[in-house]
Protein backbone atom coordinates (compact mmCIF):
# COMPACT_ATOMS: atom_id res chain seq x y z
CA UNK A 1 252.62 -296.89 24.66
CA UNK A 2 249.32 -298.64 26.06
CA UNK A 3 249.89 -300.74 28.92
CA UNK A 4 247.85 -302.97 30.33
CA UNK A 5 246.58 -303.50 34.28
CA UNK A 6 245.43 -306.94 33.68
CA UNK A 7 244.56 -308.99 30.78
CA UNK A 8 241.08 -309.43 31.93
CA UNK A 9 240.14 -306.60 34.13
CA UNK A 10 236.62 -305.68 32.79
CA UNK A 11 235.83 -303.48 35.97
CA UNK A 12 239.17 -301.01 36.24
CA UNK A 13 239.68 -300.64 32.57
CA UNK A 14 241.59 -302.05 29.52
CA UNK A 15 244.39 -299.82 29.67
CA UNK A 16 245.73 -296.44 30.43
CA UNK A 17 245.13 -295.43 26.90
CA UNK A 18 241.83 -296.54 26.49
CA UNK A 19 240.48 -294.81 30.06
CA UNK A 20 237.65 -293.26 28.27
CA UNK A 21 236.57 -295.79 26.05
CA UNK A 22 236.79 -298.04 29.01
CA UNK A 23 234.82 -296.09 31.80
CA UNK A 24 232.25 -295.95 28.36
CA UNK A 25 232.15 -299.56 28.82
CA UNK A 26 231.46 -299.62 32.03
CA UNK A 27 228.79 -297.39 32.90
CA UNK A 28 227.19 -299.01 29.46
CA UNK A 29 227.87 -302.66 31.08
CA UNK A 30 226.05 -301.46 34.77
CA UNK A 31 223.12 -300.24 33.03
CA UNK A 32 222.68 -303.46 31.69
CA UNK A 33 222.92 -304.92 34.90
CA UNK A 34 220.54 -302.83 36.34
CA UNK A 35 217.97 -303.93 33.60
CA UNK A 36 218.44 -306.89 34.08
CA UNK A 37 218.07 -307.31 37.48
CA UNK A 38 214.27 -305.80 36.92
CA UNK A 39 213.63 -308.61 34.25
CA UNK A 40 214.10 -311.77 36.06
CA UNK A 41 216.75 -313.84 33.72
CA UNK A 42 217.65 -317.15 34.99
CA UNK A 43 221.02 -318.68 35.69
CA UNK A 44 221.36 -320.21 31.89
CA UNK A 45 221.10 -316.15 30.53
CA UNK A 46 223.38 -314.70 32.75
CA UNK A 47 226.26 -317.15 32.37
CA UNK A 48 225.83 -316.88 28.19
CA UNK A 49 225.96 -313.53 29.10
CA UNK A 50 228.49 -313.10 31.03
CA UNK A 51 231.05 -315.51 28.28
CA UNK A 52 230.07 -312.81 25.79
CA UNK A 53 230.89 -309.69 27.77
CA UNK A 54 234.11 -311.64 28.75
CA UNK A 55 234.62 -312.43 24.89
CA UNK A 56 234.46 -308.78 24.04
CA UNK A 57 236.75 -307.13 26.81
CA UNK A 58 239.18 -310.00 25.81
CA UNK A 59 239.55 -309.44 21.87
CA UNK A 60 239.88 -305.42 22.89
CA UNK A 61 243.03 -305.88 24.83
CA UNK A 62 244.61 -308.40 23.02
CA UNK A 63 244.14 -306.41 20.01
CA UNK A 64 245.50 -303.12 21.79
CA UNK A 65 248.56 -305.71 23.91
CA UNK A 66 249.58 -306.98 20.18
CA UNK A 67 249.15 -303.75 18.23
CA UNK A 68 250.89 -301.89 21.19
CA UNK A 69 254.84 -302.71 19.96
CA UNK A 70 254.18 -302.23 16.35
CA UNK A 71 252.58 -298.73 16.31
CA UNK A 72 254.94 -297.72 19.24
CA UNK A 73 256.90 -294.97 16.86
CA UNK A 74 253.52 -294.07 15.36
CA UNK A 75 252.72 -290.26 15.92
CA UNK A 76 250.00 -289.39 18.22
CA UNK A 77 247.84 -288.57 15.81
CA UNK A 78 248.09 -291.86 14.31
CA UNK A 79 247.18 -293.72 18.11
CA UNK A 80 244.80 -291.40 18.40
CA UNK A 81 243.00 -292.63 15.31
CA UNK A 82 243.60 -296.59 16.31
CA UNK A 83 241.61 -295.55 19.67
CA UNK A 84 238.58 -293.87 17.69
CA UNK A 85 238.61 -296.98 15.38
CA UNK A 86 238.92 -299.55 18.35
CA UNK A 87 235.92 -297.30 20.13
CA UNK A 88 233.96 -297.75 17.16
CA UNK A 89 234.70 -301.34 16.97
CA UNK A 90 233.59 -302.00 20.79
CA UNK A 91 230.69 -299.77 20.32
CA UNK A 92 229.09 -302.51 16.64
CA UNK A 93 229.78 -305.56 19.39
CA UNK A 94 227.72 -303.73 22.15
CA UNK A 95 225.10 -302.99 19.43
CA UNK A 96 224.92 -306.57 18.40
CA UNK A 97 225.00 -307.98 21.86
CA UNK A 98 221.83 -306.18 23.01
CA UNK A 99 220.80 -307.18 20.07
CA UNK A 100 221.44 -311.18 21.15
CA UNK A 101 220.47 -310.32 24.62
CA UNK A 102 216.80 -309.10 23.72
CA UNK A 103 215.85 -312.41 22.00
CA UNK A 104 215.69 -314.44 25.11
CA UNK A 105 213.96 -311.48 27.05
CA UNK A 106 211.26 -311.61 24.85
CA UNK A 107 210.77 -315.45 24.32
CA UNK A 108 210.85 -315.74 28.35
CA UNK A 109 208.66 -312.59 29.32
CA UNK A 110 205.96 -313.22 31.41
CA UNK A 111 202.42 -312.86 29.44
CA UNK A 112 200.95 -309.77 30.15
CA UNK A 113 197.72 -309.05 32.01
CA UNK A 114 194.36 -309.07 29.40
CA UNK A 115 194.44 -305.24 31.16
CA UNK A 116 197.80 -304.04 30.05
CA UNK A 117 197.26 -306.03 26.48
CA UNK A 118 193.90 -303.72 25.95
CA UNK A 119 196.42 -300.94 26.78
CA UNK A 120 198.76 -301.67 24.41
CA UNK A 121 199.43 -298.89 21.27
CA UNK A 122 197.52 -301.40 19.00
CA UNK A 123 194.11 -301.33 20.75
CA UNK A 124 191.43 -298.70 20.61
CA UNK A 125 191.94 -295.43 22.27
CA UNK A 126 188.85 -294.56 24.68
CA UNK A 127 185.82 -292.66 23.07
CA UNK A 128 186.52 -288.76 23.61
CA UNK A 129 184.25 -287.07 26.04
CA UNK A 130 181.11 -285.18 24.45
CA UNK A 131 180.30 -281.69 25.20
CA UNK A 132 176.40 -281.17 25.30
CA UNK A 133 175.62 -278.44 24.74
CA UNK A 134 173.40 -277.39 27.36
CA UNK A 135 174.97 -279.57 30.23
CA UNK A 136 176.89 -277.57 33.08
CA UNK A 137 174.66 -274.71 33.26
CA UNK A 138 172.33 -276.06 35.65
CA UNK A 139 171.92 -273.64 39.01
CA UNK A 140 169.78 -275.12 40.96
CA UNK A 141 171.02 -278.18 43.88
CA UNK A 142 170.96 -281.48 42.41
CA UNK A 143 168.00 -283.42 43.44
CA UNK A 144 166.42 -286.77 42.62
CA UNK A 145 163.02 -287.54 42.05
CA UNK A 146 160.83 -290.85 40.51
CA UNK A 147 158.88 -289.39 37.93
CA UNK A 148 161.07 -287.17 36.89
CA UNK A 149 159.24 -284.23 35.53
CA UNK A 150 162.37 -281.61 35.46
CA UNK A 151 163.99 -283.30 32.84
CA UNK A 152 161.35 -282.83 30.21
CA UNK A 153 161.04 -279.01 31.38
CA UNK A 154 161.97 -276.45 28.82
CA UNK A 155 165.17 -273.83 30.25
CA UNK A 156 166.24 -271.12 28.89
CA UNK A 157 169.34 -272.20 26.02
CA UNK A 158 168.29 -275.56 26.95
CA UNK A 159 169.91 -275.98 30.17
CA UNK A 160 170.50 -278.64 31.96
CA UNK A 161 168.04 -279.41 34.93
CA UNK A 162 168.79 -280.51 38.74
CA UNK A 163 167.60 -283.92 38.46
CA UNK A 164 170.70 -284.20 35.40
CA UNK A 165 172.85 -281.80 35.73
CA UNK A 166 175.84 -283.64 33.68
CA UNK A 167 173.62 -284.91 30.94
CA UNK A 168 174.38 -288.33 30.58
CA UNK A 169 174.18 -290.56 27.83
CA UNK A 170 174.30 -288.67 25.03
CA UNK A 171 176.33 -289.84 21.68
CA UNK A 172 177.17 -288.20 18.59
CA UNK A 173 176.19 -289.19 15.37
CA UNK A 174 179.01 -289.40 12.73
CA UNK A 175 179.82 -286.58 10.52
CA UNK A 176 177.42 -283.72 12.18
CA UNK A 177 177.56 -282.12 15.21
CA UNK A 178 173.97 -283.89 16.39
CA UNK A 179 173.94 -285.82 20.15
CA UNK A 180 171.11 -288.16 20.74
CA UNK A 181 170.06 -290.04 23.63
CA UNK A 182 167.53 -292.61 24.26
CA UNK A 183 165.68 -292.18 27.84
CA UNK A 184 163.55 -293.35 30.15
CA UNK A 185 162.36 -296.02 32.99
CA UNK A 186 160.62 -299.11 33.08
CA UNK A 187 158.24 -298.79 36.34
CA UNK A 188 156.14 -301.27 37.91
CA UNK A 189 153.30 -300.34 40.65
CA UNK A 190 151.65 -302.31 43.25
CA UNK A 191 148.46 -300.72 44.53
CA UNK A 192 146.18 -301.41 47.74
CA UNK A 193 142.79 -299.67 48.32
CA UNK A 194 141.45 -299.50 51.87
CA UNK A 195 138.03 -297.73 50.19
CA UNK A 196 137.70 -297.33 46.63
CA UNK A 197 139.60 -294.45 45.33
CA UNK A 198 137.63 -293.91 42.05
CA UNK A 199 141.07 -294.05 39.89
CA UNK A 200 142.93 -297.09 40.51
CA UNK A 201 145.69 -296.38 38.56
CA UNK A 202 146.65 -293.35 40.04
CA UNK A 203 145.70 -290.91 43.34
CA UNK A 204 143.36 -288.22 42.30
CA UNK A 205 141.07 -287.24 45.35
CA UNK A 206 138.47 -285.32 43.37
CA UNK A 207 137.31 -288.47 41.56
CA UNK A 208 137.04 -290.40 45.29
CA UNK A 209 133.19 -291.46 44.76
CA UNK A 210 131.30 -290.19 47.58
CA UNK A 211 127.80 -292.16 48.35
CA UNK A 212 128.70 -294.95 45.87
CA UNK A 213 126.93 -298.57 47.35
CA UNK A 214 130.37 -300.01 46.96
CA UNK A 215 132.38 -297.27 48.15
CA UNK A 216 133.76 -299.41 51.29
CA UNK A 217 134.93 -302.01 48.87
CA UNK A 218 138.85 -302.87 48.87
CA UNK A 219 141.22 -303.30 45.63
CA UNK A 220 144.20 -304.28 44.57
CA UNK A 221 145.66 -303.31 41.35
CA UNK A 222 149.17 -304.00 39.89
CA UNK A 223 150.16 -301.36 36.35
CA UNK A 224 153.35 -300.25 34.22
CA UNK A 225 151.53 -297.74 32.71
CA UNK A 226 154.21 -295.06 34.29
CA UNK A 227 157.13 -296.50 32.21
CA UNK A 228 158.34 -293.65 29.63
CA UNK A 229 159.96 -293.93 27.05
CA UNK A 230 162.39 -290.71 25.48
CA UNK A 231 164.03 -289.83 22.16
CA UNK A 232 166.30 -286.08 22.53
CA UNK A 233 168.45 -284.23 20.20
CA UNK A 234 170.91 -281.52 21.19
CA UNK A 235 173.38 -279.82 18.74
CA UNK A 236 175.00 -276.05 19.19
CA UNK A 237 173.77 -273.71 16.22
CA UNK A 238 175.24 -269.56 15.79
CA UNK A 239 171.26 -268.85 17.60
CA UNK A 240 172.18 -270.92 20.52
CA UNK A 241 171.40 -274.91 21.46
CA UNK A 242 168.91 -276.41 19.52
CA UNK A 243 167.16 -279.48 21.43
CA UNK A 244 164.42 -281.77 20.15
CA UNK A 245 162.36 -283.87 22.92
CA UNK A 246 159.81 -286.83 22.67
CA UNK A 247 158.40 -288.47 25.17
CA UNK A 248 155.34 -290.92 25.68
CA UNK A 249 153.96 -292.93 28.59
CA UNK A 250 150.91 -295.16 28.66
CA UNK A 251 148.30 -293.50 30.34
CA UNK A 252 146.53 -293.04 27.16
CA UNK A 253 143.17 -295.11 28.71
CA UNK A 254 141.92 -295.89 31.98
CA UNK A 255 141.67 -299.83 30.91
CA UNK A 256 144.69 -300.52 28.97
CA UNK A 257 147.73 -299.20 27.91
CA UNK A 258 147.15 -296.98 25.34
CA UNK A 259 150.35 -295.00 23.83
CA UNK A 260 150.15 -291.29 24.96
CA UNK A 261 151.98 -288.29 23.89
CA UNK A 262 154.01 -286.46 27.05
CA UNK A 263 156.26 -284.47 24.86
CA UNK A 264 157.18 -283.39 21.39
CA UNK A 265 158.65 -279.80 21.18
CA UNK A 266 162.37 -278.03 19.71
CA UNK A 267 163.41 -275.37 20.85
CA UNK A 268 166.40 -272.88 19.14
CA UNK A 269 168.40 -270.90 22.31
CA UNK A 270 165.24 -269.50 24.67
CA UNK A 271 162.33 -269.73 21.51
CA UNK A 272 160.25 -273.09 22.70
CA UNK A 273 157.44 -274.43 20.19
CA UNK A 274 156.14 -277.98 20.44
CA UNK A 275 153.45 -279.65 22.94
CA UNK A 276 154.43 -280.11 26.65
CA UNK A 277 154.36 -278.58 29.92
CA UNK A 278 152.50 -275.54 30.47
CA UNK A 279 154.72 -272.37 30.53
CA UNK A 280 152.60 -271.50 33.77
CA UNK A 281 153.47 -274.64 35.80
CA UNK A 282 156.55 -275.18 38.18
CA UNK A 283 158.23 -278.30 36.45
CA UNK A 284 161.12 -277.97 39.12
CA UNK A 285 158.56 -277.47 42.49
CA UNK A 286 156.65 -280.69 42.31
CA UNK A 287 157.43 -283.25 44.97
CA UNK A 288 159.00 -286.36 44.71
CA UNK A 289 156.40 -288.92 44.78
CA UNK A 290 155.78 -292.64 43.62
CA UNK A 291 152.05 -291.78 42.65
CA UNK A 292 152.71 -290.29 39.19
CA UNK A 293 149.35 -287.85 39.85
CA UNK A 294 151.53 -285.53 42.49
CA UNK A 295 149.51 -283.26 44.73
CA UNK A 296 145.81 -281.71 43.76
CA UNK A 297 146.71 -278.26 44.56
CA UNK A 298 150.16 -278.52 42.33
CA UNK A 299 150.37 -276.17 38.50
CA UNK A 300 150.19 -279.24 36.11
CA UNK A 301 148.99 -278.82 31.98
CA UNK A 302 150.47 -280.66 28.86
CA UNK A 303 149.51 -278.55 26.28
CA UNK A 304 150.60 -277.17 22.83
CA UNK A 305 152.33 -273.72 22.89
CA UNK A 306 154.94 -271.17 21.88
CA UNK A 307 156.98 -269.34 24.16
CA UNK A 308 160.12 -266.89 24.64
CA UNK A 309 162.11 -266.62 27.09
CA UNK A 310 163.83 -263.31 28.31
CA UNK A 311 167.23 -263.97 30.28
CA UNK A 312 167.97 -261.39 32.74
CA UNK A 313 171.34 -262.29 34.05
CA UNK A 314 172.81 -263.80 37.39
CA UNK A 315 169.66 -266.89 36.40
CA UNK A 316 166.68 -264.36 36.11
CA UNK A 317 164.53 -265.54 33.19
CA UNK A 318 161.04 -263.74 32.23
CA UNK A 319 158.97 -265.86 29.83
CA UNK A 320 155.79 -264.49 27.78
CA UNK A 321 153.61 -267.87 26.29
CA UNK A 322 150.35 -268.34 24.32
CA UNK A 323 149.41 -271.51 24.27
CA UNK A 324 146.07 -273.71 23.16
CA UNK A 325 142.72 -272.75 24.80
CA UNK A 326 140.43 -274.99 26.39
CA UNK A 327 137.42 -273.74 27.66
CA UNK A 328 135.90 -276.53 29.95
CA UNK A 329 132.27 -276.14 31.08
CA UNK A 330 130.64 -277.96 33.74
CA UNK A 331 127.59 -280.05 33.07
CA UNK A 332 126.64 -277.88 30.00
CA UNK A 333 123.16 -278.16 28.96
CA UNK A 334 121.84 -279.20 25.18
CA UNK A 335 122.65 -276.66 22.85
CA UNK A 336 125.52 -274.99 24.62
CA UNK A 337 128.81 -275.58 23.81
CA UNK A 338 132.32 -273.70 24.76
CA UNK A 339 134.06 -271.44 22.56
CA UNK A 340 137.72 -270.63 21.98
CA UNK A 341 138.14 -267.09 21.00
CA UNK A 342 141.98 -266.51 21.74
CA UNK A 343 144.93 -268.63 23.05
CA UNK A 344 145.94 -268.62 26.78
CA UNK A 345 148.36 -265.75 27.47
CA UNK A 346 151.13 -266.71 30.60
CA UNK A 347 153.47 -264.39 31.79
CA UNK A 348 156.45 -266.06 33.94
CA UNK A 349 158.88 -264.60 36.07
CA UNK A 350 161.81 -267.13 37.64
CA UNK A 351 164.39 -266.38 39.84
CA UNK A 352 167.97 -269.69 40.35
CA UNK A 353 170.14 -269.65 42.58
CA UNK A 354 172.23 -272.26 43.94
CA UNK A 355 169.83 -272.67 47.26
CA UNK A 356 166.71 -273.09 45.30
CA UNK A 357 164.45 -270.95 42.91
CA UNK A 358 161.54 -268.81 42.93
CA UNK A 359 159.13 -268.41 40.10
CA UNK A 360 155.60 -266.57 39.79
CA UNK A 361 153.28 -266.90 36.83
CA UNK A 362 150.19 -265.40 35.79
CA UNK A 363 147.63 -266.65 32.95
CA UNK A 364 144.78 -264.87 31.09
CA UNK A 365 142.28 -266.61 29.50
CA UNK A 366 139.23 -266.02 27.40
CA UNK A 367 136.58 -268.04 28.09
CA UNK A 368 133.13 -268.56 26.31
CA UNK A 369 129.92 -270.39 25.01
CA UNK A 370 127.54 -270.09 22.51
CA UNK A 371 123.62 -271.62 22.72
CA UNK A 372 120.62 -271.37 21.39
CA UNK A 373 119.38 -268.89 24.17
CA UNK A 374 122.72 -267.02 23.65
CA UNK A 375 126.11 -266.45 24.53
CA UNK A 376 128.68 -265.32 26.60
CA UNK A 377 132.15 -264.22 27.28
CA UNK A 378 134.18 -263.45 30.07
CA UNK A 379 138.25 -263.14 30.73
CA UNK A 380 139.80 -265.11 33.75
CA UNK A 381 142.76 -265.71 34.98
CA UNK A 382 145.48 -266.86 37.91
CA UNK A 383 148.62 -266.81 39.90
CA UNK A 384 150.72 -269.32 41.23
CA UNK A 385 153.98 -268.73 43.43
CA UNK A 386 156.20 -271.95 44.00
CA UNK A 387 159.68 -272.79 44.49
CA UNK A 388 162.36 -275.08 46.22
CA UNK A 389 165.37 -273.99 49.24
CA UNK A 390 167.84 -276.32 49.61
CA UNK A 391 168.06 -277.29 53.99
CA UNK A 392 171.12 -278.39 55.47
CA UNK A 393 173.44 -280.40 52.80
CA UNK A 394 170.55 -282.52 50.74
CA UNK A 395 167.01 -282.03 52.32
CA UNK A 396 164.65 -280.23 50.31
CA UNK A 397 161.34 -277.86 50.78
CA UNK A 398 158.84 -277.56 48.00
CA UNK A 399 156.38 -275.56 47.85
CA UNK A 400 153.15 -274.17 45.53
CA UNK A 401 149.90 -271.91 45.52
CA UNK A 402 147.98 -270.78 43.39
CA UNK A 403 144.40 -268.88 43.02
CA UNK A 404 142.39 -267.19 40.37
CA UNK A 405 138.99 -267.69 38.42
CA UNK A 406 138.60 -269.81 35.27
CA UNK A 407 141.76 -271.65 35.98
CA UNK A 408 140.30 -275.28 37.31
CA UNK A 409 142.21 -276.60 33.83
CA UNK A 410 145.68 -275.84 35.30
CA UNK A 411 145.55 -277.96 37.89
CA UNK A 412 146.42 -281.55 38.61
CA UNK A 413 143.56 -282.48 40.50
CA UNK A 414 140.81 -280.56 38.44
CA UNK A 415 142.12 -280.81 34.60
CA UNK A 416 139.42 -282.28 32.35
CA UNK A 417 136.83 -281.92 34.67
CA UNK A 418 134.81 -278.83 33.55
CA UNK A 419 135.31 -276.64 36.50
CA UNK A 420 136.51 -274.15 35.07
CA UNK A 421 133.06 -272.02 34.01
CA UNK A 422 129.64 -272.83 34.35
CA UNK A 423 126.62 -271.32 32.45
CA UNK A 424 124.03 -269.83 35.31
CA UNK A 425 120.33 -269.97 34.75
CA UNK A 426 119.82 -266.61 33.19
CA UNK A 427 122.60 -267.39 30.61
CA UNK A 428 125.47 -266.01 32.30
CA UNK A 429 129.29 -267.18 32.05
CA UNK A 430 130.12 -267.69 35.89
CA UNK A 431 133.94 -268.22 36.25
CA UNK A 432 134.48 -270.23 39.06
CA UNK A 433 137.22 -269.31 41.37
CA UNK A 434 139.89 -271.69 42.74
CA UNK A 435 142.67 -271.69 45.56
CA UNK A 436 144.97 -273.82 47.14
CA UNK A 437 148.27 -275.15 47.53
CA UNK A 438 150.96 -277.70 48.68
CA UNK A 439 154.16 -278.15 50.84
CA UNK A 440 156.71 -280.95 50.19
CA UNK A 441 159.84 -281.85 52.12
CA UNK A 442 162.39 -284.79 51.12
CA UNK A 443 164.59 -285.66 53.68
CA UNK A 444 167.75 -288.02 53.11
CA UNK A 445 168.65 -290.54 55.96
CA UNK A 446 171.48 -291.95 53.86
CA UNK A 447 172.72 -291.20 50.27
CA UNK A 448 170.85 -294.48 49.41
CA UNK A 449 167.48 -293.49 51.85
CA UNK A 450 165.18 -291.08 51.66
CA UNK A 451 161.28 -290.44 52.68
CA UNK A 452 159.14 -287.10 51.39
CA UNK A 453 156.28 -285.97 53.67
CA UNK A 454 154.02 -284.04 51.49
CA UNK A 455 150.26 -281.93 51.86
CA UNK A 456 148.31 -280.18 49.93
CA UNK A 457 144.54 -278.67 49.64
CA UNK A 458 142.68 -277.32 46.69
CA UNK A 459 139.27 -275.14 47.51
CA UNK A 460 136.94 -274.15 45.11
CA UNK A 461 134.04 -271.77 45.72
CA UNK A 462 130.28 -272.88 46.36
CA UNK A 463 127.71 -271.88 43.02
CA UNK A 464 124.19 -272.81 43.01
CA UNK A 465 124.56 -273.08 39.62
CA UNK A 466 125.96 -276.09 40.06
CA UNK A 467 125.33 -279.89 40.85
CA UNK A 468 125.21 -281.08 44.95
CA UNK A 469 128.02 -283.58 43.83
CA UNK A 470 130.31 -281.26 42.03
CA UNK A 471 133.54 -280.27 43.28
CA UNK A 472 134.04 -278.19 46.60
CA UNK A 473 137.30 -279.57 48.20
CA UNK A 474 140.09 -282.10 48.29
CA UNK A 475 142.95 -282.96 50.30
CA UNK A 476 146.37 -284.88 49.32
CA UNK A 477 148.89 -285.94 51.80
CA UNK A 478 151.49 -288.62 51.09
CA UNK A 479 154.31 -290.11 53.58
CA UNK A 480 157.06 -292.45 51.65
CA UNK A 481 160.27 -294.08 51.86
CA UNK A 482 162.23 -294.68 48.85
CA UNK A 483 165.62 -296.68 48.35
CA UNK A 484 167.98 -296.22 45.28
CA UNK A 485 171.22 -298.72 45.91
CA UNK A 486 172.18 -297.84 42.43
CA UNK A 487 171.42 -294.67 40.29
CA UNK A 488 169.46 -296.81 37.99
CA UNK A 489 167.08 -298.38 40.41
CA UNK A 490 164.33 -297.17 42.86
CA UNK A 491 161.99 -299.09 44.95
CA UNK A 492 159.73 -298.05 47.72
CA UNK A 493 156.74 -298.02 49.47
CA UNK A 494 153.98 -295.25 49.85
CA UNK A 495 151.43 -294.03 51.70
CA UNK A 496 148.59 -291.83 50.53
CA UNK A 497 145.28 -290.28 52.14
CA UNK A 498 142.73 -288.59 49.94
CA UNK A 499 139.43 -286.90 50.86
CA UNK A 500 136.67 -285.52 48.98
CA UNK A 501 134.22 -282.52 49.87
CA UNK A 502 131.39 -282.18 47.22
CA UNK A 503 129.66 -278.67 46.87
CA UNK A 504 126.28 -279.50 49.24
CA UNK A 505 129.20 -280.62 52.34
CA UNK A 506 129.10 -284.72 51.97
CA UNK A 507 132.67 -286.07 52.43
CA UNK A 508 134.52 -289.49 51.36
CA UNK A 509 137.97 -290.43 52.20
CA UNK A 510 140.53 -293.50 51.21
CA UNK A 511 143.79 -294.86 52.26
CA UNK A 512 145.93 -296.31 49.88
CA UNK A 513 149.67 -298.12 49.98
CA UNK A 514 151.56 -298.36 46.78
CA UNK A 515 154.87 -299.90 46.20
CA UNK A 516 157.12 -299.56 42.97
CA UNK A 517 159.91 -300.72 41.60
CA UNK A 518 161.77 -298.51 38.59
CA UNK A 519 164.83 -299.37 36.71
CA UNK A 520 165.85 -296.24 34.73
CA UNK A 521 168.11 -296.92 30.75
CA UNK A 522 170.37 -293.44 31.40
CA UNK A 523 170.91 -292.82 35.53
């Protein structure tokens, strides 16, 4: 026989009969409570509510108080049945009244945030991250740097380089597994000569005129000839990463702005062939400067090549290159004119590690002329040791030198200007020997500041075969102080002191302050 406590007790239970379905009820009915609590319903919700709750809990026992007398000489089994079908019965209304209850919710819900509306399941899921290949394997201590030049180096497997280790910016295009990425910085410079410096565009001390009438003359000279412009290509192949690089800036003329090739090379795992750096130079050793020239003394050559490297493990790398010859002759008389018999031969031997890197390189070259009087032919050749070590947790040491005979081409300061041979008077090839070197050191007063305090010398040897005003000496030394707020933008302001020492001892000097600004697309 069910028996009820109370007609209308919703929170002890319907009846002794109906305990379970009851305590159902109730943990069902404080759930809802609890939800509802979190949402924020006004008065008008509740009450409706609450009428409908008290609707339900009195149709149950008024259906169990009236059928209570007739089914009281029922058999159990038959009760038991009335209570499943009365459970099931309870359990429809409770469906139907969430049902009731959720309409309201949702007309009265506050509007949600534009944030949590991009979030929603209907709006685009964020672009997976792209795996370069290449990016992660750089060793040596991130580093930044204006111009930039270890970015366009070639590494072994395609590597990524200190001044990017993470790679940024690269996309993939649909249906291949091809990532591009479209580089480079816009850069303006401001320049101010104390004497004229010969080139006004950028600091070269060996073309400082010496005894010019207007040498004491001042200039000023504003150019965005520095700004580069980059195209690159990276996709993983079964013969390692396979990169494409282009790059162009517009140094192409001394009086305008003349497109010029920088880079155009691909290169499949550690087999590099294209037009670019020099396998000889040290890509990774040159100082961080805002005159795009660098240090005199410093390993610098664009030039067309083909080279392998040779990985040795724990970031040893030997690398064997032959690369286009260029026999430059100084002041060559009528008739005579240089001969290319055989490509330059470098031989490069690089040791990473997470302070720094060491590298030493050695060219051959075979150098010649033919005249009417004759010819000649002679092999030369060079060294150069550089490197970086990280000091303390960001500074930086750089560091270069390099010697040999024939080599004036390799060289920043001395490239193009035929001092690498020179014919003597009985019709010998004289190679003409060269030394020098450089020392850089960037120091960071902030994460945002930081200055670079830089030297460097290049010697050459005196020859009576040549002119009183060809080359003898030149000095580069450079103090600067460079802001970057944001990744993307540099500015800063320079200063530079040059001198020139022609072969018969007469001397010129010039002071110059530059200031750039440089907004880079990727950083």
């Amino acid at each position: 026989m069910c028996t009820p406590r109370c007609a209308c007790d919703r929170f002890a239970g319907a009846c002794h009969a109906c305990a379970a379905p009851a305590l159902q009820y109730r943990v069902a009915d404080q759930g809802r409570a609890r939800r509802r609590s979190g949402a924020g319903w006004q008065g008008c919700s509740r009450f409706m509510e609450n009428v409908m709750r008290l609707a339900v809990l009195t149709f149950a026992c008024a259906a169990v108080v009236v059928a209570a007398p007739a089914r009281a000489q029922d058999s159990a089994d038959a009760l038991r049945q009335e209570i499943r079908t009365l459970r099931q019965t309870l359990e429809a209304m409770e469906k139907r009244l969430d049902a009731l209850e959720s309409v309201p919710a949702t007309a009265k819900a506050t509007p949600a945030p534009a944030s949590i509306a991009q979030a929603s399941p209907t709006a685009l899921p964020p672009p997976a991250a792209v795996q370069v290949p290449g990016g992660g394997q750089a060793i040596l201590p991130p580093r930044d740097s204006v111009s930039d030049p270890s970015s366009a180096a070639s590494r072994p497997d395609s590597a990524a380089g200190p001044t990017d280790p993470e790679l940024k910016g690269f996309f993939a295009i649909p249906g291949t597994d091809t990532l591009i990425r479209i580089g480079g910085y816009a850069k303006l410079d401001a320049i101010a000569d104390a004497r004229a410096a010969g080139d006004e565009d950028q600091f070269i001390p060996s073309s400082i005129p010496v005894g010019s009438a207007h040498r004491d003359v001042s200039n000023f000279n504003m150019h965005a000839k520095q700004t580069r412009f980059s195209f690159e290509a990276r996709r993983p192949t079964t013969h390692g990463n396979l990169r494409f690089y282009l790059e162009n800036d517009f140094f192409g003329s001394s009086d305008g702005y003349q497109f010029r090739l920088r880079h155009a090379y691909g290169q499949l795992g550690n087999t590099y062939a294209g037009y670019g750096y020099s396998s000889f130079m040290d890509a990774d050793s040159l100082p961080d400067t805002l005159d795009f020239a660098g240090p005199g003394a410093a390993g610098y050559l664009l030039v067309a090549g083909i080279h392998h490297s040779f990985s040795l493990g724990k970031g040893n790398t030997v690398t064997l290159a032959a690369e286009d010859p260029d026999t430059q002759l100084n002041a060559p008389a009528d008739g005579v004119r240089a001969v290319d018999q055989a490509p330059d031969v470098s031989l490069t031997a690089r040791m990473e590690r997470d302070w720094g890197h060491l590298q030493i390189g050695m060219v051959a070259r075979s150098l010649a002329y033919d005249g009417d009087a004759g010819d000649d032919r002679r092999i030369g050749g060079g060294l150069q040791l550089s490197g970086s070590a990280a000091v303390g947790e960001q500074d930086l040491l750089l560091f270069g030198a390099l010697g040999g005979k024939g080599i004036a081409r390799y060289t920043a300061d001395l490239t193009g200007s035929g001092m690498d041979a020179v014919v003597a008077d009985d019709g010998r090839l004289a190679l003409l020997r060269l030394h020098g070197g450089f020392v850089g050191y960037t120091h960071y007063w902030t994460p945002m500041w930081r200055s670079n305090l830089i030297y460097g010398q290049l010697s050459g040897e005196r020859n009576a075969a040549l002119a009183d005003d060809a080359f003898r000496r030149s000095r580069y030394g450079v103090f600067n102080l460079l802001w970057s707020p944001a990744p993307s933008w540099t500015m800063g302001m320079e200063l530079l002191y040059g001198q020139l020492e022609q072969q018969r001892g007469q001397r010129s000097d010039t002071v110059r302050l530059q200031g750039s600004l440089q907004y880079n697309f990727i950083k």
